[in-house]
PDB file of N, CA and C in Angstrom:
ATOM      1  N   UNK A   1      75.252 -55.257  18.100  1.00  0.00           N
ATOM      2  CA  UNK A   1      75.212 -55.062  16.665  1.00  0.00           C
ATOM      3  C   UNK A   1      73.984 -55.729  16.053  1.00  0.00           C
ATOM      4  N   UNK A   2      73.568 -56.927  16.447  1.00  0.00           N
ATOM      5  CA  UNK A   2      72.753 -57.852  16.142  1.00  0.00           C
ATOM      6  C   UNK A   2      71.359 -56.942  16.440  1.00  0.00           C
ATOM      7  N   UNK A   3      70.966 -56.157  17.405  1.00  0.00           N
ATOM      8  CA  UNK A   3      69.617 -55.186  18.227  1.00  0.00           C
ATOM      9  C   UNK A   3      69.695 -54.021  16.888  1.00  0.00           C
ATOM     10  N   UNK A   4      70.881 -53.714  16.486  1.00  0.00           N
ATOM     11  CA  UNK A   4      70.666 -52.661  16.035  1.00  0.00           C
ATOM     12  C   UNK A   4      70.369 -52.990  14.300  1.00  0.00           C
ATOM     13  N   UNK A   5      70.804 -54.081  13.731  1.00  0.00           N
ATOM     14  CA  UNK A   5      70.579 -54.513  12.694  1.00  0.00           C
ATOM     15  C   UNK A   5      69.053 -54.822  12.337  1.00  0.00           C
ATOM     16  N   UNK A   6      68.405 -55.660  13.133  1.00  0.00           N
ATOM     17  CA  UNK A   6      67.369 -55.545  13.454  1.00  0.00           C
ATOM     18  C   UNK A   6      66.197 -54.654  13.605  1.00  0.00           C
ATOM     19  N   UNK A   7      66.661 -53.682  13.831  1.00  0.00           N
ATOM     20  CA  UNK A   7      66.260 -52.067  14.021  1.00  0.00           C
ATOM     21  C   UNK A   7      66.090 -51.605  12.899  1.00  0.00           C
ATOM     22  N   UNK A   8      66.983 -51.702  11.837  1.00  0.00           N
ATOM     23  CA  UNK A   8      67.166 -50.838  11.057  1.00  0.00           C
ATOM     24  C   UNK A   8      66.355 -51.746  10.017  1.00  0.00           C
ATOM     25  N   UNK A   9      66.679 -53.096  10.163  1.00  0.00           N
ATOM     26  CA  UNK A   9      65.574 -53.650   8.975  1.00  0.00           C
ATOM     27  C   UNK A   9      64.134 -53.361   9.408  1.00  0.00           C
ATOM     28  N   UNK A  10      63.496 -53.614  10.507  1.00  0.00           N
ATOM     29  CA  UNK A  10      62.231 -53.282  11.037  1.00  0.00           C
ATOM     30  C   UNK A  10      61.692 -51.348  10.626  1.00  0.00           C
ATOM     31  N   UNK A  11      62.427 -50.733  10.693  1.00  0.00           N
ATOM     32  CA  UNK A  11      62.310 -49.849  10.260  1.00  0.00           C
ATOM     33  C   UNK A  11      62.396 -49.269   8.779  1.00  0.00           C
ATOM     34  N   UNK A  12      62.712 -50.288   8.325  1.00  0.00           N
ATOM     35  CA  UNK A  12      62.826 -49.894   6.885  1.00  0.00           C
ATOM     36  C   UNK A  12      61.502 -50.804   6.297  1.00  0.00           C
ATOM     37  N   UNK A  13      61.519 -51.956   6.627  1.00  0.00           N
ATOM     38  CA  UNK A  13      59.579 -52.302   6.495  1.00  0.00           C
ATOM     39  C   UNK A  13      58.774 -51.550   6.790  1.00  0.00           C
ATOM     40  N   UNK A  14      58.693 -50.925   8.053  1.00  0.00           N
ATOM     41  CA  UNK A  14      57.937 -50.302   8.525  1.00  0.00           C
ATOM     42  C   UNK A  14      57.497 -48.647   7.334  1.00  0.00           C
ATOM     43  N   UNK A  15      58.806 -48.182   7.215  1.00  0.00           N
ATOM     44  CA  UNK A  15      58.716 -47.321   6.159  1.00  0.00           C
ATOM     45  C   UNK A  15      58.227 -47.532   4.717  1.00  0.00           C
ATOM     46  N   UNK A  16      58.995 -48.604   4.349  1.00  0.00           N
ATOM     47  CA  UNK A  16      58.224 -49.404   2.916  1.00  0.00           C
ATOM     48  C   UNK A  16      56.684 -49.763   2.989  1.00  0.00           C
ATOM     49  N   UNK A  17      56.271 -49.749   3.904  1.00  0.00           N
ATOM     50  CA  UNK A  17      55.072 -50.549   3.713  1.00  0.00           C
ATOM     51  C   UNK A  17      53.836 -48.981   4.109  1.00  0.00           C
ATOM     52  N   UNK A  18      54.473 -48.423   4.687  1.00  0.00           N
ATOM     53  CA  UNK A  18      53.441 -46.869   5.169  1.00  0.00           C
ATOM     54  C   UNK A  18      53.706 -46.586   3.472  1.00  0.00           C
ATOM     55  N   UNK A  19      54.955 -46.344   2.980  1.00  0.00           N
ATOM     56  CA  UNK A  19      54.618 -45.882   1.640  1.00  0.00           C
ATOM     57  C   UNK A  19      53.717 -46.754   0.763  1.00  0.00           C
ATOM     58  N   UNK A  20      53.431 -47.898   1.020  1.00  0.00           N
ATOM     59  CA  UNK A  20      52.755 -48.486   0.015  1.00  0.00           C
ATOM     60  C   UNK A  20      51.752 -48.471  -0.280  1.00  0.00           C
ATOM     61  N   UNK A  21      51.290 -48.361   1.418  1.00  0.00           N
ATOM     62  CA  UNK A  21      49.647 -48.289   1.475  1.00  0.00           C
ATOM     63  C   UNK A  21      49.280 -46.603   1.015  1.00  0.00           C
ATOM     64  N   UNK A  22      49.851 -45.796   1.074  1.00  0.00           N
ATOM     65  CA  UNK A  22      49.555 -44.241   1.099  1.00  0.00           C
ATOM     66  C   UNK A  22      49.656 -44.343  -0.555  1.00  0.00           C
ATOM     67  N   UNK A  23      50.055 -45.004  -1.444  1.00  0.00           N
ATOM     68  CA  UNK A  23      50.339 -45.396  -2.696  1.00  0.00           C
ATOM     69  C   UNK A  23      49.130 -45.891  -2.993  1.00  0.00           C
ATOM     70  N   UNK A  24      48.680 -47.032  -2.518  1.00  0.00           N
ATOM     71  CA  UNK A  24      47.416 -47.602  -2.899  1.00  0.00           C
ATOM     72  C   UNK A  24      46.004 -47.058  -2.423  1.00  0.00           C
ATOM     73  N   UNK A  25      45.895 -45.636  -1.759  1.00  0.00           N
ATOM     74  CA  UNK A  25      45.065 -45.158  -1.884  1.00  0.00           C
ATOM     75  C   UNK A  25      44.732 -44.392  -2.987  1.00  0.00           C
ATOM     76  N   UNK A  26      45.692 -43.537  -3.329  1.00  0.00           N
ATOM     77  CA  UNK A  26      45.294 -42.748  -4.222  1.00  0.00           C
ATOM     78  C   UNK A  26      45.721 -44.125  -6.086  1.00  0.00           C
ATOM     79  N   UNK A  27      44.268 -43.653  -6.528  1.00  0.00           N
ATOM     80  CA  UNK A  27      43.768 -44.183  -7.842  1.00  0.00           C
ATOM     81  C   UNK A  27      45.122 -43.709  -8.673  1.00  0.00           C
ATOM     82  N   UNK A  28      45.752 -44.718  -9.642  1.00  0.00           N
ATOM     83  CA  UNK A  28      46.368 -44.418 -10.752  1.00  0.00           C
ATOM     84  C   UNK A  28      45.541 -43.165 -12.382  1.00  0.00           C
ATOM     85  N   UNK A  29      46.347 -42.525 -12.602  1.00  0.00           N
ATOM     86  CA  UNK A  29      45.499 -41.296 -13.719  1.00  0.00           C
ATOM     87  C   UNK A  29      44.991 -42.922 -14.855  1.00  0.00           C
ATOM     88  N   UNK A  30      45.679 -43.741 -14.871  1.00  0.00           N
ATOM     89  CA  UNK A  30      44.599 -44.976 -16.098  1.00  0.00           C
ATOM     90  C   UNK A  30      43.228 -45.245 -15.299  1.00  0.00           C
ATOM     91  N   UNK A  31      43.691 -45.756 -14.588  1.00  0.00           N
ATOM     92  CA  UNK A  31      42.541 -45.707 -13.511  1.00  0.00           C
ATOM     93  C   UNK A  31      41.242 -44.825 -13.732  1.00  0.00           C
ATOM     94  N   UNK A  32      41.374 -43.731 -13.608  1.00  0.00           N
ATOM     95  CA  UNK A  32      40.790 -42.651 -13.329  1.00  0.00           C
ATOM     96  C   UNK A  32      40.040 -42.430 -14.807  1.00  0.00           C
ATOM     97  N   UNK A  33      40.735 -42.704 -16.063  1.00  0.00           N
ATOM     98  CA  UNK A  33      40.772 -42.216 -17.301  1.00  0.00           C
ATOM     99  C   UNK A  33      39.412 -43.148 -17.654  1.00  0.00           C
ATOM    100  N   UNK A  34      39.974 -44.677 -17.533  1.00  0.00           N
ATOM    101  CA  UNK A  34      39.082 -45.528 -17.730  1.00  0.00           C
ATOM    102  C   UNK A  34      37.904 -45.228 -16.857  1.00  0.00           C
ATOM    103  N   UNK A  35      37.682 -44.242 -15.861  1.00  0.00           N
ATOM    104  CA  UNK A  35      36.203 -43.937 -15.758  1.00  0.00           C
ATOM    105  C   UNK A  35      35.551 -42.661 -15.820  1.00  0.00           C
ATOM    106  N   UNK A  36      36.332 -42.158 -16.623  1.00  0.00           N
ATOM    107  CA  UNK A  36      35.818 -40.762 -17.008  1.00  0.00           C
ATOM    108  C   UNK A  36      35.187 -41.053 -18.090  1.00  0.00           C
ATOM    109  N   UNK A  37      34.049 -40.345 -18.703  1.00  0.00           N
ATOM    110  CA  UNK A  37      32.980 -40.821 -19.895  1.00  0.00           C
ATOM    111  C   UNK A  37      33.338 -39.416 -20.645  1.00  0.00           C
ATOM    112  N   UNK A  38      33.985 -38.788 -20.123  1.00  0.00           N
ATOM    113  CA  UNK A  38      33.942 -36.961 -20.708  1.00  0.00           C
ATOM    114  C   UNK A  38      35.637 -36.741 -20.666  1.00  0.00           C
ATOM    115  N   UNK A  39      36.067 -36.588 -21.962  1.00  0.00           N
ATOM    116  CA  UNK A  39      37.018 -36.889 -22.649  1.00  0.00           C
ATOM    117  C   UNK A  39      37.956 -34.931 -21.743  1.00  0.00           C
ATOM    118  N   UNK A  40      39.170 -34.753 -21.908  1.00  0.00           N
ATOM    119  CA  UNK A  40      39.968 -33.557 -21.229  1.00  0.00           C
ATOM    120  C   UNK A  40      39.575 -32.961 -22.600  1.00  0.00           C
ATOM    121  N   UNK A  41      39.280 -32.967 -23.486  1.00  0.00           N
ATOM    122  CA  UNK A  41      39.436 -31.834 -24.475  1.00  0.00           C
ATOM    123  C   UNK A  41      37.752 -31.804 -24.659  1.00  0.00           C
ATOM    124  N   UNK A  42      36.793 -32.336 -24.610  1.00  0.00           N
ATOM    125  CA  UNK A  42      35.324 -32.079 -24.070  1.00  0.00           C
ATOM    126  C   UNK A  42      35.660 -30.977 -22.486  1.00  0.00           C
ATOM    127  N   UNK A  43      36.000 -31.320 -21.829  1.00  0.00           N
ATOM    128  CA  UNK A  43      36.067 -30.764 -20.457  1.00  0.00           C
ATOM    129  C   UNK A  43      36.338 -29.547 -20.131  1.00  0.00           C
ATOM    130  N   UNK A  44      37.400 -29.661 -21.167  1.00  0.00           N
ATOM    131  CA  UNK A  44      38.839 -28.182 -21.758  1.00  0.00           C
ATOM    132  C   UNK A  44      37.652 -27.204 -22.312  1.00  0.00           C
ATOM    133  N   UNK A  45      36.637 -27.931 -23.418  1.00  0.00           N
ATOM    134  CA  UNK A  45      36.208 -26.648 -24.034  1.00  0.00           C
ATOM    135  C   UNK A  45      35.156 -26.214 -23.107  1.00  0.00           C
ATOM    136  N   UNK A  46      34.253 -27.411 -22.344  1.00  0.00           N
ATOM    137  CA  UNK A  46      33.404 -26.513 -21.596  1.00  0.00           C
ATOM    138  C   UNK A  46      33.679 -25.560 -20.384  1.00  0.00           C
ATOM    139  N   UNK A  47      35.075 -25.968 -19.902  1.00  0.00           N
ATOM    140  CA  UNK A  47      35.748 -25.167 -19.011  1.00  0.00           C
ATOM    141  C   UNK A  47      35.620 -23.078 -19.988  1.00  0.00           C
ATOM    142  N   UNK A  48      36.671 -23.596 -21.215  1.00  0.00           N
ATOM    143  CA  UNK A  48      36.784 -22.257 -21.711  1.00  0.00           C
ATOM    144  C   UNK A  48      35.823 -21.791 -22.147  1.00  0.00           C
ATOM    145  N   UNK A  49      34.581 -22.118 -21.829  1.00  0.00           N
ATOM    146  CA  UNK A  49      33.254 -21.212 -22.600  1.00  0.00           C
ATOM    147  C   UNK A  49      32.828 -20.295 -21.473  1.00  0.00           C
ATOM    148  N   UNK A  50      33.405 -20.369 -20.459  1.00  0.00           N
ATOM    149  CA  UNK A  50      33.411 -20.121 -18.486  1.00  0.00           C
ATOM    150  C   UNK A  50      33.860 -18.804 -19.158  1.00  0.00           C
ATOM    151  N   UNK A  51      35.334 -19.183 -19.339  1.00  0.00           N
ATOM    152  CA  UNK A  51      36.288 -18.032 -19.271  1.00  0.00           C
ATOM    153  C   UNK A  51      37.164 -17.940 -20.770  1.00  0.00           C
ATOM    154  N   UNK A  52      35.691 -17.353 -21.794  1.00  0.00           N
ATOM    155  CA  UNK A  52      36.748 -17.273 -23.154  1.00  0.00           C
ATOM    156  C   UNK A  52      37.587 -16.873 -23.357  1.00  0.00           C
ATOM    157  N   UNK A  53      38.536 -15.594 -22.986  1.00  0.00           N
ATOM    158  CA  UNK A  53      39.318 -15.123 -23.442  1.00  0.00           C
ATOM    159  C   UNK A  53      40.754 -15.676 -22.429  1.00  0.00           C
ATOM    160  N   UNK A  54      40.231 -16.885 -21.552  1.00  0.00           N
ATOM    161  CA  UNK A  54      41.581 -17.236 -21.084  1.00  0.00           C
ATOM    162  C   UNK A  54      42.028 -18.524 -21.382  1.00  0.00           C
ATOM    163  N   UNK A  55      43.503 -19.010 -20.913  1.00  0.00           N
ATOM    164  CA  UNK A  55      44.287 -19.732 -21.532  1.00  0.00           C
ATOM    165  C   UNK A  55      44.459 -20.536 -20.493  1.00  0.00           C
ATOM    166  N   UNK A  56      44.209 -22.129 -20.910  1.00  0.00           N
ATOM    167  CA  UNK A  56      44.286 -23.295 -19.650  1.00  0.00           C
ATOM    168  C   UNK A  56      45.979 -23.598 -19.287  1.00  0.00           C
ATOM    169  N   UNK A  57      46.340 -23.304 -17.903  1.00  0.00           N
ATOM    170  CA  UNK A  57      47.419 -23.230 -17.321  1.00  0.00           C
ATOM    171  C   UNK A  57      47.854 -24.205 -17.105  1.00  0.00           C
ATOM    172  N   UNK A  58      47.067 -24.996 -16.303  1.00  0.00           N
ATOM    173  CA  UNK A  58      47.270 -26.475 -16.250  1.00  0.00           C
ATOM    174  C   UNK A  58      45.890 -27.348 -16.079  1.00  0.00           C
ATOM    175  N   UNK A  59      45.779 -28.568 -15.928  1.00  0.00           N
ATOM    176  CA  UNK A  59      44.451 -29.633 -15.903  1.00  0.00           C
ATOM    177  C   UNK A  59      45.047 -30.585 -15.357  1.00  0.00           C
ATOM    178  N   UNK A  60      43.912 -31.458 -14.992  1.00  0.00           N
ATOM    179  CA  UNK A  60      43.919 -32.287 -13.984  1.00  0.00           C
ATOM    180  C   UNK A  60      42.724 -33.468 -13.859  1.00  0.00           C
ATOM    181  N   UNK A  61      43.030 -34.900 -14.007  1.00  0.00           N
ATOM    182  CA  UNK A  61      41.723 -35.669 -13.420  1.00  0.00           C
ATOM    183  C   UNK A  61      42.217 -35.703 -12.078  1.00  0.00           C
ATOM    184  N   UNK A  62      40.702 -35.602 -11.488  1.00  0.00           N
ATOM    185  CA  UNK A  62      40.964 -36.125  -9.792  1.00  0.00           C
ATOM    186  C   UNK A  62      39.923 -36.299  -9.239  1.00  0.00           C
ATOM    187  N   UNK A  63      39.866 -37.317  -8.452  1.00  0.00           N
ATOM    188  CA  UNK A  63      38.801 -37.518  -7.856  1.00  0.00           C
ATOM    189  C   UNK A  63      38.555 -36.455  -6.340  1.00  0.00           C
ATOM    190  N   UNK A  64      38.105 -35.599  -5.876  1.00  0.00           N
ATOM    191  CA  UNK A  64      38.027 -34.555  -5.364  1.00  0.00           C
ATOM    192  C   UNK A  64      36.162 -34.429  -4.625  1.00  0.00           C
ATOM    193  N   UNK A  65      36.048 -35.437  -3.110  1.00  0.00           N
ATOM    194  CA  UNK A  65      34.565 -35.133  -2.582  1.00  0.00           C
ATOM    195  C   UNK A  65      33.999 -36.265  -3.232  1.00  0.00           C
ATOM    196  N   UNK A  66      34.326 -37.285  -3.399  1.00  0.00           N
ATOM    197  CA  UNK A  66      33.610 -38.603  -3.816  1.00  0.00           C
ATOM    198  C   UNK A  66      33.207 -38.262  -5.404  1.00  0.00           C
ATOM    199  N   UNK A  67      33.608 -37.321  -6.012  1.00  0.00           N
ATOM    200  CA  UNK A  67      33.483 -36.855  -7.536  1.00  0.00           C
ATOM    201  C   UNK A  67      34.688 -37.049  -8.318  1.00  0.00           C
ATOM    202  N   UNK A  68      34.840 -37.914  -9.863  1.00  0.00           N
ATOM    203  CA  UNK A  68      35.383 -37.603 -10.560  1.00  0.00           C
ATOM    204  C   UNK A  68      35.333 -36.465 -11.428  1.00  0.00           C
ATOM    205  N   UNK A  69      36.344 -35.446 -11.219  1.00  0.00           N
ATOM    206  CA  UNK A  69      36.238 -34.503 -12.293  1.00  0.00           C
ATOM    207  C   UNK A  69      37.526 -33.877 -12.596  1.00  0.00           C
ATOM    208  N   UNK A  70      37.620 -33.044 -13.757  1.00  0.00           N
ATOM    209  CA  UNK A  70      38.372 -32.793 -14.415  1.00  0.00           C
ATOM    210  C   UNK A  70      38.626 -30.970 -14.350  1.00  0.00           C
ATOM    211  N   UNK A  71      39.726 -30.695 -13.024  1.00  0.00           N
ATOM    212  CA  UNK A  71      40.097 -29.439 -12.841  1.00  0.00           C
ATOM    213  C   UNK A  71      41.149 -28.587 -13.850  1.00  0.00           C
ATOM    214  N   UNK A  72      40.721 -27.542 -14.149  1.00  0.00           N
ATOM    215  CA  UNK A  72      41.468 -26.536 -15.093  1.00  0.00           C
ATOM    216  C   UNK A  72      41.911 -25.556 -14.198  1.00  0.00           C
ATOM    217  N   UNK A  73      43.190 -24.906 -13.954  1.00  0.00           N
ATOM    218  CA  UNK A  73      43.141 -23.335 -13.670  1.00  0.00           C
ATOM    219  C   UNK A  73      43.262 -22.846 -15.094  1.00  0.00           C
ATOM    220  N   UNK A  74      42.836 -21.242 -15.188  1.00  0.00           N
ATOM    221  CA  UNK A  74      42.289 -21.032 -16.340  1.00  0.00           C
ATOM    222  C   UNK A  74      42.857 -19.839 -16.038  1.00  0.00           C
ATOM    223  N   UNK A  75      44.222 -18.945 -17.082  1.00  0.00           N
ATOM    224  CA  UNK A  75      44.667 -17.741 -16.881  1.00  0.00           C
ATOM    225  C   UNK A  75      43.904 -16.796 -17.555  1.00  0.00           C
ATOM    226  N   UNK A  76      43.814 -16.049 -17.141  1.00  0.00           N
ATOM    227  CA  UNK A  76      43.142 -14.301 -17.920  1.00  0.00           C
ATOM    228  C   UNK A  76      44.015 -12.942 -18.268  1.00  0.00           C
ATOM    229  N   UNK A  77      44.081 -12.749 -19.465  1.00  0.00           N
ATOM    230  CA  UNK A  77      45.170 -11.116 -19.697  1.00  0.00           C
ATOM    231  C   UNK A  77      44.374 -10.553 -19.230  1.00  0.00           C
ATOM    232  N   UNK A  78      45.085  -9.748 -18.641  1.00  0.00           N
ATOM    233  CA  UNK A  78      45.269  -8.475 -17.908  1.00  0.00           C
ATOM    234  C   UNK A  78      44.966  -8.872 -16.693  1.00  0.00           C
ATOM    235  N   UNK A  79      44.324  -9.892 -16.000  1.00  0.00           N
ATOM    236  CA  UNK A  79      44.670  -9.915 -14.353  1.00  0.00           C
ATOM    237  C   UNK A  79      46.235 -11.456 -14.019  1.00  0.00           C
ATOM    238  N   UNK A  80      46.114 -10.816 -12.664  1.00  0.00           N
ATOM    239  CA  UNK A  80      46.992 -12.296 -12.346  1.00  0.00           C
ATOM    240  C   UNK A  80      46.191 -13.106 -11.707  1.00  0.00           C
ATOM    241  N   UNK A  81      44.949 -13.263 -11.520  1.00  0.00           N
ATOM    242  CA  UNK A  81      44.373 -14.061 -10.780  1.00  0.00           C
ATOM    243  C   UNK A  81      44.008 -15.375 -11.898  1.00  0.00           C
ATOM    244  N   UNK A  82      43.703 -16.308 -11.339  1.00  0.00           N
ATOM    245  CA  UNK A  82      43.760 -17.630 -12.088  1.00  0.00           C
ATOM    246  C   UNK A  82      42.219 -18.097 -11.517  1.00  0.00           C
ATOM    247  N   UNK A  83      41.360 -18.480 -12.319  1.00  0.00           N
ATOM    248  CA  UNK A  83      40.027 -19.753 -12.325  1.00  0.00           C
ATOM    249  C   UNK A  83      40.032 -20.669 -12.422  1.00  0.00           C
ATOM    250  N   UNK A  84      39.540 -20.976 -11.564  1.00  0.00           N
ATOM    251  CA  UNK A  84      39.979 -22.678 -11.170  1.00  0.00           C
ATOM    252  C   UNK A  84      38.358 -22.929 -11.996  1.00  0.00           C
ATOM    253  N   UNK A  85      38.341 -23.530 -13.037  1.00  0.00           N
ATOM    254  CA  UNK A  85      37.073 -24.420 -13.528  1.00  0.00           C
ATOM    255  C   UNK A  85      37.110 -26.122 -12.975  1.00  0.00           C
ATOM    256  N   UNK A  86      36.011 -26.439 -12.399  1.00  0.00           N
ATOM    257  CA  UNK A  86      35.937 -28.057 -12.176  1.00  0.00           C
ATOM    258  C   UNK A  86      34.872 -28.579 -12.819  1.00  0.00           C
ATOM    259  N   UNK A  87      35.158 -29.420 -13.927  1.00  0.00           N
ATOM    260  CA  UNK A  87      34.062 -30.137 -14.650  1.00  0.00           C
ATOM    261  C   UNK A  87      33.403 -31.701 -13.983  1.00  0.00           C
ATOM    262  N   UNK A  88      32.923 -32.095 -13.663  1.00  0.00           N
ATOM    263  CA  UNK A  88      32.361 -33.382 -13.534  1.00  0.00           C
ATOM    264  C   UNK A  88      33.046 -34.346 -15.034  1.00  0.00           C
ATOM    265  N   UNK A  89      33.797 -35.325 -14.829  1.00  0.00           N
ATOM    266  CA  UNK A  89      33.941 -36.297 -15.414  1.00  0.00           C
ATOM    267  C   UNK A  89      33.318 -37.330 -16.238  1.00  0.00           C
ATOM    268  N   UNK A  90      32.188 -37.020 -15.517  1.00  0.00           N
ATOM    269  CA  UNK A  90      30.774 -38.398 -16.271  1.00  0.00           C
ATOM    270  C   UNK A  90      29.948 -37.917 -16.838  1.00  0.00           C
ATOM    271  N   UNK A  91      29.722 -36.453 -16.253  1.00  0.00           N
ATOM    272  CA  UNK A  91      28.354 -35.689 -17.010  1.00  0.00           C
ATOM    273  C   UNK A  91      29.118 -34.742 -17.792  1.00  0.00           C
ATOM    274  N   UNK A  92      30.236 -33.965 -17.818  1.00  0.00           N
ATOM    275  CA  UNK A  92      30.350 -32.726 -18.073  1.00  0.00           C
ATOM    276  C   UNK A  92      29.808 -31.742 -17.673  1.00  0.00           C
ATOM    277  N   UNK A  93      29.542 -31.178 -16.694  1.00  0.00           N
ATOM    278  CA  UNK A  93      28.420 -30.361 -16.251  1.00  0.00           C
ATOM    279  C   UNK A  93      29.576 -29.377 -15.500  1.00  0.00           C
ATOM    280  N   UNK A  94      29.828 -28.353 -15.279  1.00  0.00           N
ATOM    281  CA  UNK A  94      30.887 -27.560 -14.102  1.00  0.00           C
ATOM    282  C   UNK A  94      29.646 -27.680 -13.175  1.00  0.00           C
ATOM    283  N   UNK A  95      30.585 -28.043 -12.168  1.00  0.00           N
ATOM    284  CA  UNK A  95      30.611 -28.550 -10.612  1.00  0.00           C
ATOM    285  C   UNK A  95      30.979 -27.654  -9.964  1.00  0.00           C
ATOM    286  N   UNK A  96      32.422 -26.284 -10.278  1.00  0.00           N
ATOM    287  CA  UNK A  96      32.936 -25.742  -9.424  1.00  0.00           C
ATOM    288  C   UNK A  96      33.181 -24.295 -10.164  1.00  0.00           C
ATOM    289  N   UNK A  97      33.102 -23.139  -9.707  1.00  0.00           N
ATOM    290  CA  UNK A  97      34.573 -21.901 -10.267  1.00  0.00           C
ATOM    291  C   UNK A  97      34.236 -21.401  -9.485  1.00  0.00           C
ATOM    292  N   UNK A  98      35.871 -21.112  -8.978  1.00  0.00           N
ATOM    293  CA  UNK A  98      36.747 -20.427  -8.130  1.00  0.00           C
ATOM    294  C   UNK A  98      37.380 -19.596  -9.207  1.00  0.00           C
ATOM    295  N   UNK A  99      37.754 -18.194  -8.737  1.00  0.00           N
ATOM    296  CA  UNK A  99      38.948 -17.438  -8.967  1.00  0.00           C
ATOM    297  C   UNK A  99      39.807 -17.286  -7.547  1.00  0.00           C
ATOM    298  N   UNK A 100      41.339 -17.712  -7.956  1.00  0.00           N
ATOM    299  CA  UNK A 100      42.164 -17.892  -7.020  1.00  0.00           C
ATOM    300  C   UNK A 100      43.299 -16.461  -7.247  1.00  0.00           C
ATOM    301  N   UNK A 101      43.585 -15.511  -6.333  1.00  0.00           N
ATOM    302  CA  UNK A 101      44.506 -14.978  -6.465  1.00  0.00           C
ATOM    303  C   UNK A 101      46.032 -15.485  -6.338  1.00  0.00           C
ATOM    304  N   UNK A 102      46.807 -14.824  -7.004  1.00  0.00           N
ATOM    305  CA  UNK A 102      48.262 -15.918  -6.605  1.00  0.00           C
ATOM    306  C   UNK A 102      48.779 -15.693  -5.480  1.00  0.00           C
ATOM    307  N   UNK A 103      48.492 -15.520  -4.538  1.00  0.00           N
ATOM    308  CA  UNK A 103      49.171 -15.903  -3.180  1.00  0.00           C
ATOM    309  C   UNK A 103      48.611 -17.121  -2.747  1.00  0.00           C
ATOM    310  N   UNK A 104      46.900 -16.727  -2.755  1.00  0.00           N
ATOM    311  CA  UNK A 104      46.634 -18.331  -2.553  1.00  0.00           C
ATOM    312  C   UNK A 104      46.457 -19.492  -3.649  1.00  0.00           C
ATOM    313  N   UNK A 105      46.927 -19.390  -4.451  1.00  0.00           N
ATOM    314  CA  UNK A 105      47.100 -20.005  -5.723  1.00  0.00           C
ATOM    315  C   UNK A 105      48.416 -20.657  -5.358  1.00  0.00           C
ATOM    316  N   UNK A 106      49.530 -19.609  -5.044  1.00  0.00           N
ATOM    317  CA  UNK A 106      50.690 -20.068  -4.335  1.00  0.00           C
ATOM    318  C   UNK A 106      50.901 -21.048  -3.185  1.00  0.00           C
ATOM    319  N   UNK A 107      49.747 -20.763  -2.263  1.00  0.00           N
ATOM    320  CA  UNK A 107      49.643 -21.758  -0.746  1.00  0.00           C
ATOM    321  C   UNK A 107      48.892 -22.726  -1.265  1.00  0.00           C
ATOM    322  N   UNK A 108      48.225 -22.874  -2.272  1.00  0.00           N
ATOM    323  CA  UNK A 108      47.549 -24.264  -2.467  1.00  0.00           C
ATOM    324  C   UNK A 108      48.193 -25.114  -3.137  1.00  0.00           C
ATOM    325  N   UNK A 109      49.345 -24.086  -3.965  1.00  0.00           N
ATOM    326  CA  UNK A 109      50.296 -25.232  -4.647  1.00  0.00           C
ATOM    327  C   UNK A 109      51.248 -26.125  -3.855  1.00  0.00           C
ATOM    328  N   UNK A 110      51.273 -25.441  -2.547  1.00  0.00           N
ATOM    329  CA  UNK A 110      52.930 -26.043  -1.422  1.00  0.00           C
ATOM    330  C   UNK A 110      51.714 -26.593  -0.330  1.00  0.00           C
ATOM    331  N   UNK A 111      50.735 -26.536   0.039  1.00  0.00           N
ATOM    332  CA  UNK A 111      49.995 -27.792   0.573  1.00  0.00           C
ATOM    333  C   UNK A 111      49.887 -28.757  -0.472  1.00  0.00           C
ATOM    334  N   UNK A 112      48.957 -28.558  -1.588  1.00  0.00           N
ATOM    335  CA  UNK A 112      49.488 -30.003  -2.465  1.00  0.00           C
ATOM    336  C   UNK A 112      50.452 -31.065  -2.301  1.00  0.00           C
ATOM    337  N   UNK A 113      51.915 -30.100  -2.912  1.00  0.00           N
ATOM    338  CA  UNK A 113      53.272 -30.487  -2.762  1.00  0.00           C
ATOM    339  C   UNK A 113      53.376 -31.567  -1.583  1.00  0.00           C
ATOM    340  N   UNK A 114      52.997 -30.789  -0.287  1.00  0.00           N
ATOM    341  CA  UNK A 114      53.160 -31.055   1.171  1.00  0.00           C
ATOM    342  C   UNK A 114      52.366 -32.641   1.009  1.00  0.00           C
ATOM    343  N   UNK A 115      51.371 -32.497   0.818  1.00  0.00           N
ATOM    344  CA  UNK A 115      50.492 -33.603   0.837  1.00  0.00           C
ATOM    345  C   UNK A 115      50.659 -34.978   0.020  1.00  0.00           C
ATOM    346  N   UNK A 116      51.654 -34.565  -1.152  1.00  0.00           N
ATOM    347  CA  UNK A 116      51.999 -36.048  -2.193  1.00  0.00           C
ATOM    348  C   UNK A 116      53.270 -36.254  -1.081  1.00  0.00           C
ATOM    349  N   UNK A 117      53.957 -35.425  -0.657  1.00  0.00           N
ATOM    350  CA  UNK A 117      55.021 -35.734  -0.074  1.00  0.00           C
ATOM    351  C   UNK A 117      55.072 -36.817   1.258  1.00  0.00           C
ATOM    352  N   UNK A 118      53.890 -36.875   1.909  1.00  0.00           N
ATOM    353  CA  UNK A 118      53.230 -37.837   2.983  1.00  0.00           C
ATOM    354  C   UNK A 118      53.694 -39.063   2.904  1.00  0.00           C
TER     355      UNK A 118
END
């Protein structure tokens, strides 16, 4: 009883502490905020000047390739495909666009998922 008690506490450190460190890699969003110089609604509009007639789905700070920046998918009427705009954080400058169809719009959302889940 005593081997197996033992066990189970060692293993539960062992688990607590993999989560902690996988915790302390990734930057808190204050974190992140406090070093962004280019505000989400600066970011937002230079994103939508990309793609005027569409509507920001969701946003995002993240640090993404040793870059802070500030990702939009960006919906459009009349298609289903979604634009991914990526602004740079410090400069404002777009860094990135992608148009993502939703299947893989779909698989990038459940690797994500997959990946906070670690």
């Amino acid at each position: 009883m005593s081997r197996l008690f033992t066990t189970a506490i060692a293993s539960t450190f062992v688990f607590a502490f993999g989560a902690s460190a996988a915790i302390a890699h990734e930057p808190s969003q204050a974190k992140l905020l406090s070093q962004a110089t280019v505000s989400e609604a600066t970011a937002q509009a230079t994103a939508l000047a990309k793609v005027p007639s569409g509507k920001i789905a969701s946003s995002e700070l993240e640090r993404e390739h040793h870059r802070l920046i500030w990702s939009f998918d960006i919906l459009t009427p009349g298609t289903k495909d979604t634009t991914e705009i990526q602004v740079d954080a410090k400069s404002g400058k777009i860094v990135s666009t992608q148009i993502e169809a939703p299947g893989k719009e779909a698989a990038e959302a459940a690797a994500e998922a997959k990946e906070k889940g670690k």
